[in-house]
PDB file of N, CA and C in Angstrom:
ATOM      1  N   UNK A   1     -15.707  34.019 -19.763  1.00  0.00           N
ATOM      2  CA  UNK A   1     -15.098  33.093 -20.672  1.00  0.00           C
ATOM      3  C   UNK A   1     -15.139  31.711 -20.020  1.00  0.00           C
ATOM      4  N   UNK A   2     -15.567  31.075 -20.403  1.00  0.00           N
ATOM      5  CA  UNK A   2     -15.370  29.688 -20.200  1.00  0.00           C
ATOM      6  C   UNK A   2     -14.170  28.364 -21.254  1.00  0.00           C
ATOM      7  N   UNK A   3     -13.954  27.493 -20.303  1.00  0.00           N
ATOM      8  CA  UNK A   3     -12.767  26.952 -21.296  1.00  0.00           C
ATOM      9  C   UNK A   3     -12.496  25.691 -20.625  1.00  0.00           C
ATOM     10  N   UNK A   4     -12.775  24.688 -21.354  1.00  0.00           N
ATOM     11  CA  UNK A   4     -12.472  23.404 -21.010  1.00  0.00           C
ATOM     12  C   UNK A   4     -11.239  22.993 -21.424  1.00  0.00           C
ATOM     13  N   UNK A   5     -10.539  22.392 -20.159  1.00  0.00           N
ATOM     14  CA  UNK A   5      -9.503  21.419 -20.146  1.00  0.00           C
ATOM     15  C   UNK A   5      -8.281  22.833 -21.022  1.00  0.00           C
ATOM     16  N   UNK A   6      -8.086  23.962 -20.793  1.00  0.00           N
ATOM     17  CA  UNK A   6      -7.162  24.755 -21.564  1.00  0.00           C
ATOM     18  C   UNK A   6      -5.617  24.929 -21.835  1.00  0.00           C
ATOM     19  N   UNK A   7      -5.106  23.488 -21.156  1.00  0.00           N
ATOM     20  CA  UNK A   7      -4.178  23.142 -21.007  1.00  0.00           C
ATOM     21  C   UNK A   7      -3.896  22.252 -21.851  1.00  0.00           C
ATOM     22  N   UNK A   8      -4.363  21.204 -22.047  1.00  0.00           N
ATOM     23  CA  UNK A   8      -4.340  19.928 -22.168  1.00  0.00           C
ATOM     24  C   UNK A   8      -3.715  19.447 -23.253  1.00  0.00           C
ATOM     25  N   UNK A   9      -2.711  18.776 -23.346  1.00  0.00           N
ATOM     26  CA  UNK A   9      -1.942  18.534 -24.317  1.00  0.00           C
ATOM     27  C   UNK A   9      -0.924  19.522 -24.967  1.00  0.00           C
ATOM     28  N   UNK A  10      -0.625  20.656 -23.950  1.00  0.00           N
ATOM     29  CA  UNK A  10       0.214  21.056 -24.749  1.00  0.00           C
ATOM     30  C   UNK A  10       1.315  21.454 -24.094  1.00  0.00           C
ATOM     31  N   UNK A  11       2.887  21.831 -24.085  1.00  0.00           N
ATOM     32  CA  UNK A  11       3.339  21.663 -23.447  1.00  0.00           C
ATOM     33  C   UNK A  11       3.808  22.591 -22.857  1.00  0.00           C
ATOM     34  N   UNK A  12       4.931  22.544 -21.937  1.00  0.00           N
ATOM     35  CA  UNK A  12       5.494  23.669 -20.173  1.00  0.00           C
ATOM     36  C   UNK A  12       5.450  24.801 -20.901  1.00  0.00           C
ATOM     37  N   UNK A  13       6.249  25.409 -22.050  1.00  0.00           N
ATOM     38  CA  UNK A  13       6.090  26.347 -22.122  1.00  0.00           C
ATOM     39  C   UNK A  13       5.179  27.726 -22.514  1.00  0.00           C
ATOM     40  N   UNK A  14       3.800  26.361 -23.518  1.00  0.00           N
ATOM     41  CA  UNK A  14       2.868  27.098 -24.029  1.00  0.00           C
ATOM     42  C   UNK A  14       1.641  27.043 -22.639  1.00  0.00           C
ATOM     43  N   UNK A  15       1.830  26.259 -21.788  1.00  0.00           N
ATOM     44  CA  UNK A  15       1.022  26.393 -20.727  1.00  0.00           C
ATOM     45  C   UNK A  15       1.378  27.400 -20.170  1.00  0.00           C
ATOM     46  N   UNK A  16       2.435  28.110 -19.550  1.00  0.00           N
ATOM     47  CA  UNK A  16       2.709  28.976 -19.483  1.00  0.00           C
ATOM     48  C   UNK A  16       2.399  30.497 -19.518  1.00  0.00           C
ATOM     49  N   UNK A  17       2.400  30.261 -20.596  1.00  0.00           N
ATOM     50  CA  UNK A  17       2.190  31.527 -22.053  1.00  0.00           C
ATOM     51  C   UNK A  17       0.455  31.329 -22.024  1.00  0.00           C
ATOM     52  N   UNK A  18      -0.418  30.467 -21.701  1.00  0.00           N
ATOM     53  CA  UNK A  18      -1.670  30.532 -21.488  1.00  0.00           C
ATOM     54  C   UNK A  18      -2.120  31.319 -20.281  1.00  0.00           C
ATOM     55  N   UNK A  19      -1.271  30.276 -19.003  1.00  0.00           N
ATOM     56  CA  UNK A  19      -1.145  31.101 -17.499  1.00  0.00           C
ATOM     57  C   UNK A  19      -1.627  32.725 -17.563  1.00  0.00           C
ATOM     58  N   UNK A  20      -0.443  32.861 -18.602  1.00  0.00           N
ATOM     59  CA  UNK A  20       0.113  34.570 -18.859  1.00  0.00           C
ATOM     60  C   UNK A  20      -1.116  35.226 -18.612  1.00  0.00           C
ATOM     61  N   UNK A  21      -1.676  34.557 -20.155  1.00  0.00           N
ATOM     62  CA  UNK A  21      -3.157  35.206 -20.821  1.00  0.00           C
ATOM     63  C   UNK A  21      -4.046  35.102 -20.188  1.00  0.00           C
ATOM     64  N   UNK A  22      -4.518  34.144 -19.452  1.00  0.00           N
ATOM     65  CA  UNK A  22      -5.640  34.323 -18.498  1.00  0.00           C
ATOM     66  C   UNK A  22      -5.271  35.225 -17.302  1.00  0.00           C
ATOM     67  N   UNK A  23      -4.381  35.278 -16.840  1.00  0.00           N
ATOM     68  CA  UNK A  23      -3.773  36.115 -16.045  1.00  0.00           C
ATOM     69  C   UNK A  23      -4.151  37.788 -16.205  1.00  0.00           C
ATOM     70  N   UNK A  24      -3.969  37.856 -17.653  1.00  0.00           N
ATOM     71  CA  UNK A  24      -3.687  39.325 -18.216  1.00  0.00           C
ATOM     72  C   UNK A  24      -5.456  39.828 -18.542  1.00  0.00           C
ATOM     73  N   UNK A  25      -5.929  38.438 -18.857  1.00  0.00           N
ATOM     74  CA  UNK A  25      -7.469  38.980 -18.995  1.00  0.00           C
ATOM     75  C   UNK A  25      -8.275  39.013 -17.694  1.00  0.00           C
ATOM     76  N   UNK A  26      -7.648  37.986 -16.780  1.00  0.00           N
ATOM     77  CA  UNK A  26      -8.346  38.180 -14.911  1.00  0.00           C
ATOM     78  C   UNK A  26      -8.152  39.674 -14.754  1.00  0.00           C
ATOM     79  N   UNK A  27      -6.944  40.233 -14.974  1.00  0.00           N
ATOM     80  CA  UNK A  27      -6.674  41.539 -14.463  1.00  0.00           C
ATOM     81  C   UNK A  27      -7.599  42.862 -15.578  1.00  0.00           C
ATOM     82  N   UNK A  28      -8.247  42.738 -16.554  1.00  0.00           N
ATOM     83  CA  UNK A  28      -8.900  43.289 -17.099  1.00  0.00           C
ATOM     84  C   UNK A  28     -10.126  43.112 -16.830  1.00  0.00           C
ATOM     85  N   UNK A  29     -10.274  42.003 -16.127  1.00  0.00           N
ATOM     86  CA  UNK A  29     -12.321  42.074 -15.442  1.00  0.00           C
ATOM     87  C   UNK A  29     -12.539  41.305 -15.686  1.00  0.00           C
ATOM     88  N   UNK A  30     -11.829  40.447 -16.456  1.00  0.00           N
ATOM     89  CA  UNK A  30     -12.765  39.116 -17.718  1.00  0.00           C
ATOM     90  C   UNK A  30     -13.314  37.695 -16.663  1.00  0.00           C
ATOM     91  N   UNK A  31     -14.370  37.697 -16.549  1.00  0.00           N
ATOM     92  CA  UNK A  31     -14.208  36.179 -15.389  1.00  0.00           C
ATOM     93  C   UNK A  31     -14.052  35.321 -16.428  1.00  0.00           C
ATOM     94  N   UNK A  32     -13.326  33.704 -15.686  1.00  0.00           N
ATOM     95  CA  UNK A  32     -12.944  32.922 -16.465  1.00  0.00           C
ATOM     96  C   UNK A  32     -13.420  31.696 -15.663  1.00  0.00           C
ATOM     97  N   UNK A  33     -14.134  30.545 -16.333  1.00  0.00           N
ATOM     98  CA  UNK A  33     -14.484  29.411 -15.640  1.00  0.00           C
ATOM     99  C   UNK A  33     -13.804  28.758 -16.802  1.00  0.00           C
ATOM    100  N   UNK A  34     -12.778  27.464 -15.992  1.00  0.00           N
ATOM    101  CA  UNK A  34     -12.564  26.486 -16.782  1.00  0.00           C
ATOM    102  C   UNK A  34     -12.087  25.333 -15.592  1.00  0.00           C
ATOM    103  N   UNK A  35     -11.983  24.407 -16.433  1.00  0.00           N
ATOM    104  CA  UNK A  35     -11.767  22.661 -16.093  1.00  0.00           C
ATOM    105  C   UNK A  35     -10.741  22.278 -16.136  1.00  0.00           C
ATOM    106  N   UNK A  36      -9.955  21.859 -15.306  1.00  0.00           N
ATOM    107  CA  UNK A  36      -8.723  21.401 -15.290  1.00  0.00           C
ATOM    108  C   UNK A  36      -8.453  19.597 -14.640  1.00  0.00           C
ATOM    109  N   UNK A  37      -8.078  18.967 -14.870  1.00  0.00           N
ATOM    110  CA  UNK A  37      -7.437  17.722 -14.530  1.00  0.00           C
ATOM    111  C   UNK A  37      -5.604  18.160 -13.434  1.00  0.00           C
ATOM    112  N   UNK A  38      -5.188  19.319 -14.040  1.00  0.00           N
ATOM    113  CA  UNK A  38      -3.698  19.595 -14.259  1.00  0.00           C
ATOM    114  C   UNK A  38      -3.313  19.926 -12.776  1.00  0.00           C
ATOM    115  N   UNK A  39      -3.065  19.376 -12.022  1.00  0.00           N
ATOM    116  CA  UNK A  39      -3.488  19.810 -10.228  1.00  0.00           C
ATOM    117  C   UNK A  39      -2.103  21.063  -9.895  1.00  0.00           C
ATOM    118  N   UNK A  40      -0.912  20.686 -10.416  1.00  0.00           N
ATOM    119  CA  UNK A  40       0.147  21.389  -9.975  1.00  0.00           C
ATOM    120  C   UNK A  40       0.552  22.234 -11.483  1.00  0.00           C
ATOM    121  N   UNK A  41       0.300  22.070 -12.652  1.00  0.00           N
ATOM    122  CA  UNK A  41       0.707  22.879 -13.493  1.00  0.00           C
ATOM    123  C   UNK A  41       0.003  24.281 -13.767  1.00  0.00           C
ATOM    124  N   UNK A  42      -1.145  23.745 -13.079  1.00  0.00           N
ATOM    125  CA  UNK A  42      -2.661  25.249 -14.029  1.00  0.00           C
ATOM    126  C   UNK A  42      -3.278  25.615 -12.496  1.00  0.00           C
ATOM    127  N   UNK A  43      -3.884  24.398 -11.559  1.00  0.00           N
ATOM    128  CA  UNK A  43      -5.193  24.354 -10.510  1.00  0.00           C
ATOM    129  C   UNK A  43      -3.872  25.467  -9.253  1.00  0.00           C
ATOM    130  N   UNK A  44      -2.566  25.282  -9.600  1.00  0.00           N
ATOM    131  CA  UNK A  44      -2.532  25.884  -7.917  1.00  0.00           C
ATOM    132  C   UNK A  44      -1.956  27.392  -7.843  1.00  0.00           C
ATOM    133  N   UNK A  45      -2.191  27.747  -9.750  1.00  0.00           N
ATOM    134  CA  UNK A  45      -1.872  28.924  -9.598  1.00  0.00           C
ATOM    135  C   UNK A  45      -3.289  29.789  -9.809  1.00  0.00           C
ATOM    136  N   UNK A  46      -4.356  29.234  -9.780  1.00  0.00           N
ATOM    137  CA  UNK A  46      -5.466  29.788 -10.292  1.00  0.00           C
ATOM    138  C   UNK A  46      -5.909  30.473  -8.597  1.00  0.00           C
ATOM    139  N   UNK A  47      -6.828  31.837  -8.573  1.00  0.00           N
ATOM    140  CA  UNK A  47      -7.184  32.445  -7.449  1.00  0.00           C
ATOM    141  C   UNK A  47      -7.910  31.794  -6.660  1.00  0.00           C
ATOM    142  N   UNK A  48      -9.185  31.072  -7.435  1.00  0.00           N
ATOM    143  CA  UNK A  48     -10.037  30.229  -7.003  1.00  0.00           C
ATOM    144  C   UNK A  48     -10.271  28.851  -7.573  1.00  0.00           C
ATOM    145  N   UNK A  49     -10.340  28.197  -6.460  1.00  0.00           N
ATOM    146  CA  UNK A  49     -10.430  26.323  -7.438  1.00  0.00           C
ATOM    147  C   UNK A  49     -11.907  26.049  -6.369  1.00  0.00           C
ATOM    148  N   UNK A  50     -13.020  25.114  -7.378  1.00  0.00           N
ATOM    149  CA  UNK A  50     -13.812  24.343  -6.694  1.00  0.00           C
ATOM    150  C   UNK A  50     -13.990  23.235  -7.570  1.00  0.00           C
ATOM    151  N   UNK A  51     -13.391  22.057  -6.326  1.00  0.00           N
ATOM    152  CA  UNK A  51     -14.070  20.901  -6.872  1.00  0.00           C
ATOM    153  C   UNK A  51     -15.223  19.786  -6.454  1.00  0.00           C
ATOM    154  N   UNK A  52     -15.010  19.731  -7.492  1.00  0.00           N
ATOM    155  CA  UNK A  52     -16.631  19.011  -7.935  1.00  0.00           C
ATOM    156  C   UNK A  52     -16.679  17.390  -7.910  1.00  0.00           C
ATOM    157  N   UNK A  53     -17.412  16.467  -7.344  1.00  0.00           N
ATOM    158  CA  UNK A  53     -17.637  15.313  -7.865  1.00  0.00           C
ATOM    159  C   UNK A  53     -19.471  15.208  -7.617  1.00  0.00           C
ATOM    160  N   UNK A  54     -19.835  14.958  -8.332  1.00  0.00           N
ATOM    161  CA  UNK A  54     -21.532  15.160  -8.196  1.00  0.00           C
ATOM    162  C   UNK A  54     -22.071  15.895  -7.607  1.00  0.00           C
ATOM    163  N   UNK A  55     -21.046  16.731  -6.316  1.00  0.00           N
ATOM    164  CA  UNK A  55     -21.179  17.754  -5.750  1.00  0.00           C
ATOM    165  C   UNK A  55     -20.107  18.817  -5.193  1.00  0.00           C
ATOM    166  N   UNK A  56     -20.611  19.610  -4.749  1.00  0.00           N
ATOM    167  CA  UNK A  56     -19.467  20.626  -4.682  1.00  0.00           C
ATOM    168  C   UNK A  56     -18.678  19.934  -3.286  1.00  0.00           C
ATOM    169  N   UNK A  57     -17.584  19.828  -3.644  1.00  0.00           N
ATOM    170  CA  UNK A  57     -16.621  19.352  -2.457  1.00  0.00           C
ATOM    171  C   UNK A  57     -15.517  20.442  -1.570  1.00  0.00           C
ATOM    172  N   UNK A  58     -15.628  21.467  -2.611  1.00  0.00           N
ATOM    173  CA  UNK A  58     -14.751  22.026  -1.818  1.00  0.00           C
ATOM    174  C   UNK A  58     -14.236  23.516  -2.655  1.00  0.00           C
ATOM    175  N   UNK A  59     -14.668  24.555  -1.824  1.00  0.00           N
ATOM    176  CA  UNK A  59     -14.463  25.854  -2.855  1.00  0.00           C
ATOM    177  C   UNK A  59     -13.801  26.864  -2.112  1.00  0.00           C
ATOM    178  N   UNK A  60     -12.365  26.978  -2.787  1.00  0.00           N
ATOM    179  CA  UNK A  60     -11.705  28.311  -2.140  1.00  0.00           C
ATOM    180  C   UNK A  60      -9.932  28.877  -3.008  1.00  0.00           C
ATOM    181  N   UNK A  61      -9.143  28.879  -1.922  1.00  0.00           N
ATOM    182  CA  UNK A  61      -8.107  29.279  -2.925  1.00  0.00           C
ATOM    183  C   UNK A  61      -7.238  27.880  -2.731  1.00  0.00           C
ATOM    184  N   UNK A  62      -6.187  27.850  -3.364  1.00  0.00           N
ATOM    185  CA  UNK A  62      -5.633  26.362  -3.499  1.00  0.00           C
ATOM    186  C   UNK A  62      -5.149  26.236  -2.498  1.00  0.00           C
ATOM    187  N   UNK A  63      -4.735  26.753  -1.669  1.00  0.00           N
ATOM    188  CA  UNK A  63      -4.274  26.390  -0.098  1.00  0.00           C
ATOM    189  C   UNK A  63      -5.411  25.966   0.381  1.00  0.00           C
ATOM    190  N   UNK A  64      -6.635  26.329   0.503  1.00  0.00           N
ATOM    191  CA  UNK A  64      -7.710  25.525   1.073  1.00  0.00           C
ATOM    192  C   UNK A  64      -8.344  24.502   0.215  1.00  0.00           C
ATOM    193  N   UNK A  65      -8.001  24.266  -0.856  1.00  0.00           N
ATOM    194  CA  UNK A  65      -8.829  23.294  -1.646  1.00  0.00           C
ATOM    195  C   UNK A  65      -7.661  22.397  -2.154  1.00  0.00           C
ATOM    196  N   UNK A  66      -6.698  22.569  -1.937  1.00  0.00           N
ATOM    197  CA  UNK A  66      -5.687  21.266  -2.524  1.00  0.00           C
ATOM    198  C   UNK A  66      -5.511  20.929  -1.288  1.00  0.00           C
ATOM    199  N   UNK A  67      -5.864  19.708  -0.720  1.00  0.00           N
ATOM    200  CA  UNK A  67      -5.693  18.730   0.095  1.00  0.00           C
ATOM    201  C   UNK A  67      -6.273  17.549   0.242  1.00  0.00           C
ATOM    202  N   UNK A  68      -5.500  17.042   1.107  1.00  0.00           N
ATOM    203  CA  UNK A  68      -5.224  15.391   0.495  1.00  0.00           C
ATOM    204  C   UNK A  68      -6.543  14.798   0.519  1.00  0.00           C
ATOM    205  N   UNK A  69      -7.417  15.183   2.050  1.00  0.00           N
ATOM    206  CA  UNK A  69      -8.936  14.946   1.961  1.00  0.00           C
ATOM    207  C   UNK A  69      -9.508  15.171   1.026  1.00  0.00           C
ATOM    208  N   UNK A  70      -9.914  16.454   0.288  1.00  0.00           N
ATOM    209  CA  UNK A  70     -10.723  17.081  -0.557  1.00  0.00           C
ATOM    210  C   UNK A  70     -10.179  16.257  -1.971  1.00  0.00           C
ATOM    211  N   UNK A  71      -9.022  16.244  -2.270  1.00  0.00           N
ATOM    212  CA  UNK A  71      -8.582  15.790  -3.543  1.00  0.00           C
ATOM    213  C   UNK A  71      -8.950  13.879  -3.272  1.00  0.00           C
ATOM    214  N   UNK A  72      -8.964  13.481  -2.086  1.00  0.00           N
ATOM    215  CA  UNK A  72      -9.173  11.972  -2.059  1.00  0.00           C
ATOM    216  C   UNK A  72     -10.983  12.284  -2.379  1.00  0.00           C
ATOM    217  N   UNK A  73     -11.735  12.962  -1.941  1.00  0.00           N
ATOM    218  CA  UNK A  73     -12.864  12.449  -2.179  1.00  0.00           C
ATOM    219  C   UNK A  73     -13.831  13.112  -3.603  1.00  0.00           C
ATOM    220  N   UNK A  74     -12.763  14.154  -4.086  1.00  0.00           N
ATOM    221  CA  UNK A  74     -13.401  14.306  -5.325  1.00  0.00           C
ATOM    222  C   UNK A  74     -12.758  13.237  -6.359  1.00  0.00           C
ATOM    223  N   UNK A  75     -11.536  13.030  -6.454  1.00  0.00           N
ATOM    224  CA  UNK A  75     -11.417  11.415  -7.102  1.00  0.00           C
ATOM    225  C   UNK A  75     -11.290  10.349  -6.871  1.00  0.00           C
ATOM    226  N   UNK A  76     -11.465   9.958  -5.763  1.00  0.00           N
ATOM    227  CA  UNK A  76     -11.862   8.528  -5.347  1.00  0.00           C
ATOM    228  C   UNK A  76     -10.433   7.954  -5.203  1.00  0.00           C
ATOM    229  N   UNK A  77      -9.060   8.559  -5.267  1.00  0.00           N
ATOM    230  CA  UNK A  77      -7.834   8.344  -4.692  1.00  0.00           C
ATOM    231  C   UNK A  77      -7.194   8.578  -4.171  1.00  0.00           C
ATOM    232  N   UNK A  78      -6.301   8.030  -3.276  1.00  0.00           N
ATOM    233  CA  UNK A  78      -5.206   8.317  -2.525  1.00  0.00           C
ATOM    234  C   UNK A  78      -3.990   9.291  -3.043  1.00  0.00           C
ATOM    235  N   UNK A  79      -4.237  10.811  -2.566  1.00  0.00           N
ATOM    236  CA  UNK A  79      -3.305  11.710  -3.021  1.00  0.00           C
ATOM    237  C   UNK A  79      -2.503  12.695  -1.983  1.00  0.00           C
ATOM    238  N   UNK A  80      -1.368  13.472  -1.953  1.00  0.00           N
ATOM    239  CA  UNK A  80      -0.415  13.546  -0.960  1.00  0.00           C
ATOM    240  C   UNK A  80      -0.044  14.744  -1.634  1.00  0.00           C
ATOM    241  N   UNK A  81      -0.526  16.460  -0.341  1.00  0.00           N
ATOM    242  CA  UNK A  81      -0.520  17.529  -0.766  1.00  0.00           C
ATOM    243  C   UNK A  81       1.315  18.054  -0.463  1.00  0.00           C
ATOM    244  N   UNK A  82       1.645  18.346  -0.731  1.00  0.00           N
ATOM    245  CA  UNK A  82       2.735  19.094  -0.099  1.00  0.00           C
ATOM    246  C   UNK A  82       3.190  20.270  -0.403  1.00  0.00           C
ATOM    247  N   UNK A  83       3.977  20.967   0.122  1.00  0.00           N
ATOM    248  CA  UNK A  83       3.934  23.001   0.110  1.00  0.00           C
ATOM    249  C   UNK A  83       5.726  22.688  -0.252  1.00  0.00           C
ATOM    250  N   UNK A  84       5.498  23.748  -1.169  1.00  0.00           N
ATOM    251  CA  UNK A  84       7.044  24.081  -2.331  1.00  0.00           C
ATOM    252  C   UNK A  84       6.768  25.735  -2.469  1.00  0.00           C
ATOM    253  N   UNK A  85       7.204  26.495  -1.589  1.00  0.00           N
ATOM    254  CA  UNK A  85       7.560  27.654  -1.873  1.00  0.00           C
ATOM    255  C   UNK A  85       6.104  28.353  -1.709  1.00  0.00           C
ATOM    256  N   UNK A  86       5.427  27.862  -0.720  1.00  0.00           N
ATOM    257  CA  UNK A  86       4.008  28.409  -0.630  1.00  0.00           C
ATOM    258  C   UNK A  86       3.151  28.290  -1.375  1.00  0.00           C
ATOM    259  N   UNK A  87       3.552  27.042  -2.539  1.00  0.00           N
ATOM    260  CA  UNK A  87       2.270  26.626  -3.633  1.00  0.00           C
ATOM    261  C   UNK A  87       2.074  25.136  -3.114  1.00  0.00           C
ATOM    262  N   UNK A  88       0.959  24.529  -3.106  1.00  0.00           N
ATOM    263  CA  UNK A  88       0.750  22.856  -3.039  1.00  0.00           C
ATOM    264  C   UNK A  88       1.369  22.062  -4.213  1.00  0.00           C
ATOM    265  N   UNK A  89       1.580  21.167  -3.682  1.00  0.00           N
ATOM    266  CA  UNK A  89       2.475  20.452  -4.971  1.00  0.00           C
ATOM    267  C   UNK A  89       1.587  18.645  -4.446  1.00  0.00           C
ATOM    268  N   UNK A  90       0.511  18.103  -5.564  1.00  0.00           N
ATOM    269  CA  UNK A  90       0.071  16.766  -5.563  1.00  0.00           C
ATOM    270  C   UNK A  90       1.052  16.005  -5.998  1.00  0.00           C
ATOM    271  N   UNK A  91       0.947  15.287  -4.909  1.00  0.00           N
ATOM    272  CA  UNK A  91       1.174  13.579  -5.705  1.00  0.00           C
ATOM    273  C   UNK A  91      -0.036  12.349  -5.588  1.00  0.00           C
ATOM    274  N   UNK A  92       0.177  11.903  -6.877  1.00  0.00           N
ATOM    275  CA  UNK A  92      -0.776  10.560  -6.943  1.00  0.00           C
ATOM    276  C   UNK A  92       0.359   9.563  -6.588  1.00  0.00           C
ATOM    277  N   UNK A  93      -0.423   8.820  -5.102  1.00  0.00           N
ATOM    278  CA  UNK A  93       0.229   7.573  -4.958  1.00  0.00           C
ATOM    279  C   UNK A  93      -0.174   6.504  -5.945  1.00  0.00           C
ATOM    280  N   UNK A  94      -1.140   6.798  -6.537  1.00  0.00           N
ATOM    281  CA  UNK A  94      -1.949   5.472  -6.963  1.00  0.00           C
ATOM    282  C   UNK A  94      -0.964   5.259  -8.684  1.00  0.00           C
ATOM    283  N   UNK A  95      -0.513   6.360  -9.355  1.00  0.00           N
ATOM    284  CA  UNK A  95       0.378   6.041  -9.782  1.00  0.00           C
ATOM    285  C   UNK A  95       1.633   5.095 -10.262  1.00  0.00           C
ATOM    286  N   UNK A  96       2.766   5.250  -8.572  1.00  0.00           N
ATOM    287  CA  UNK A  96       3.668   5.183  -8.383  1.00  0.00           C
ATOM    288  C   UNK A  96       2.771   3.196  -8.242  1.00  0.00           C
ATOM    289  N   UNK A  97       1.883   3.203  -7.050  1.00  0.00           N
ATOM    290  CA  UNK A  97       1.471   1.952  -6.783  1.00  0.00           C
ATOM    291  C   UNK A  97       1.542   1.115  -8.291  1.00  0.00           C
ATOM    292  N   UNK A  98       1.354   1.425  -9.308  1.00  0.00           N
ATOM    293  CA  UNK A  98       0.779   1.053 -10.839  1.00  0.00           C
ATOM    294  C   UNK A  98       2.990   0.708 -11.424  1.00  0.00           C
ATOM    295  N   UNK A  99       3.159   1.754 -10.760  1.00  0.00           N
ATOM    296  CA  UNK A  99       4.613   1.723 -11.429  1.00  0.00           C
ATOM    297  C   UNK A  99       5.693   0.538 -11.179  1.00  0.00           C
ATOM    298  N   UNK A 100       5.105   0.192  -9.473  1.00  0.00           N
ATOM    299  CA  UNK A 100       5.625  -0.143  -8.767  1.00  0.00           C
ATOM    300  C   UNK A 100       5.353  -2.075  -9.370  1.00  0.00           C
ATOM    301  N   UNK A 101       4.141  -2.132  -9.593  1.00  0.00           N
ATOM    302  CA  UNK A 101       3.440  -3.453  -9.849  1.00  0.00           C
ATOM    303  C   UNK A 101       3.985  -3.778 -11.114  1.00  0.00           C
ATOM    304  N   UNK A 102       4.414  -2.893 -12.436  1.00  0.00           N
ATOM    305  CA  UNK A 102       4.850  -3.054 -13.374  1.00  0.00           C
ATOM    306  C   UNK A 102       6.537  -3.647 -13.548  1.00  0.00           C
ATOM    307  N   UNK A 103       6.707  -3.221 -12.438  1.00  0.00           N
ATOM    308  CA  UNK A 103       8.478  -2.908 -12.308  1.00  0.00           C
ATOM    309  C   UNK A 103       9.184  -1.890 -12.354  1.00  0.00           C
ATOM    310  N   UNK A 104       8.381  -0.774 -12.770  1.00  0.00           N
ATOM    311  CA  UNK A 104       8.942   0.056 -13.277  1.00  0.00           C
ATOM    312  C   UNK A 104       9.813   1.090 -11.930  1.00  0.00           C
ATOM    313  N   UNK A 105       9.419   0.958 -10.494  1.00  0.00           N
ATOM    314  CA  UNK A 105      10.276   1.395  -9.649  1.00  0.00           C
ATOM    315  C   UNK A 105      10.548   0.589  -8.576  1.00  0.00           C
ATOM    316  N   UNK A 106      11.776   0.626  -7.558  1.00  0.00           N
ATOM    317  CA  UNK A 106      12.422  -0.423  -7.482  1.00  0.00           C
ATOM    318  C   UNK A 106      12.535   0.131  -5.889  1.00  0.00           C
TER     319      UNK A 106
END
């Protein structure tokens, strides 16, 4: 199965309830390739993540592929891995930098 972006736009609880389902079809045999943007909602519960920027940057389970290197050079920004209960948890500084210039944090 393949599935682009299968998250996207919809919200905590129906992501969720997707999680579930791919979950329930991984465990029936089904392979599943899909695309995610979603780094901490979908990418760090998935078995395997590889990312990609024109080339393969980095392929394994999210403990080896969510980090701050690998995530700085597949998008070209400054990002900050951190561990919550044995899952990675991203932050985009580049964000907060945007928030910060606006006013919006103090």
């Amino acid at each position: 199965m393949i599935l682009d972006e299968p998250t996207s736009g919809v919200d905590i609880r129906t992501r969720h309830e997707v999680l579930h389902l791919l979950a329930d079809l991984h465990d029936d045999g089904v392979s599943i390739v899909l695309t995610t943007h979603d780094l901490n909602g979908l990418a760090a519960h998935l078995p395997r993540l590889v990312c990609i920027n024109k080339e393969i940057i980095a392929d394994g389970s999210p403990l080896d592929v969510l980090t701050s290197e690998v995530l700085e050079r597949t998008y070209g920004a400054p990002m900050e891995v951190l561990q919550h209960e044995g899952m990675p948890v991203v932050l985009d500084h580049g964000g907060t930098d945007v928030a910060r210039r606006l006013g919006g944090l103090q």
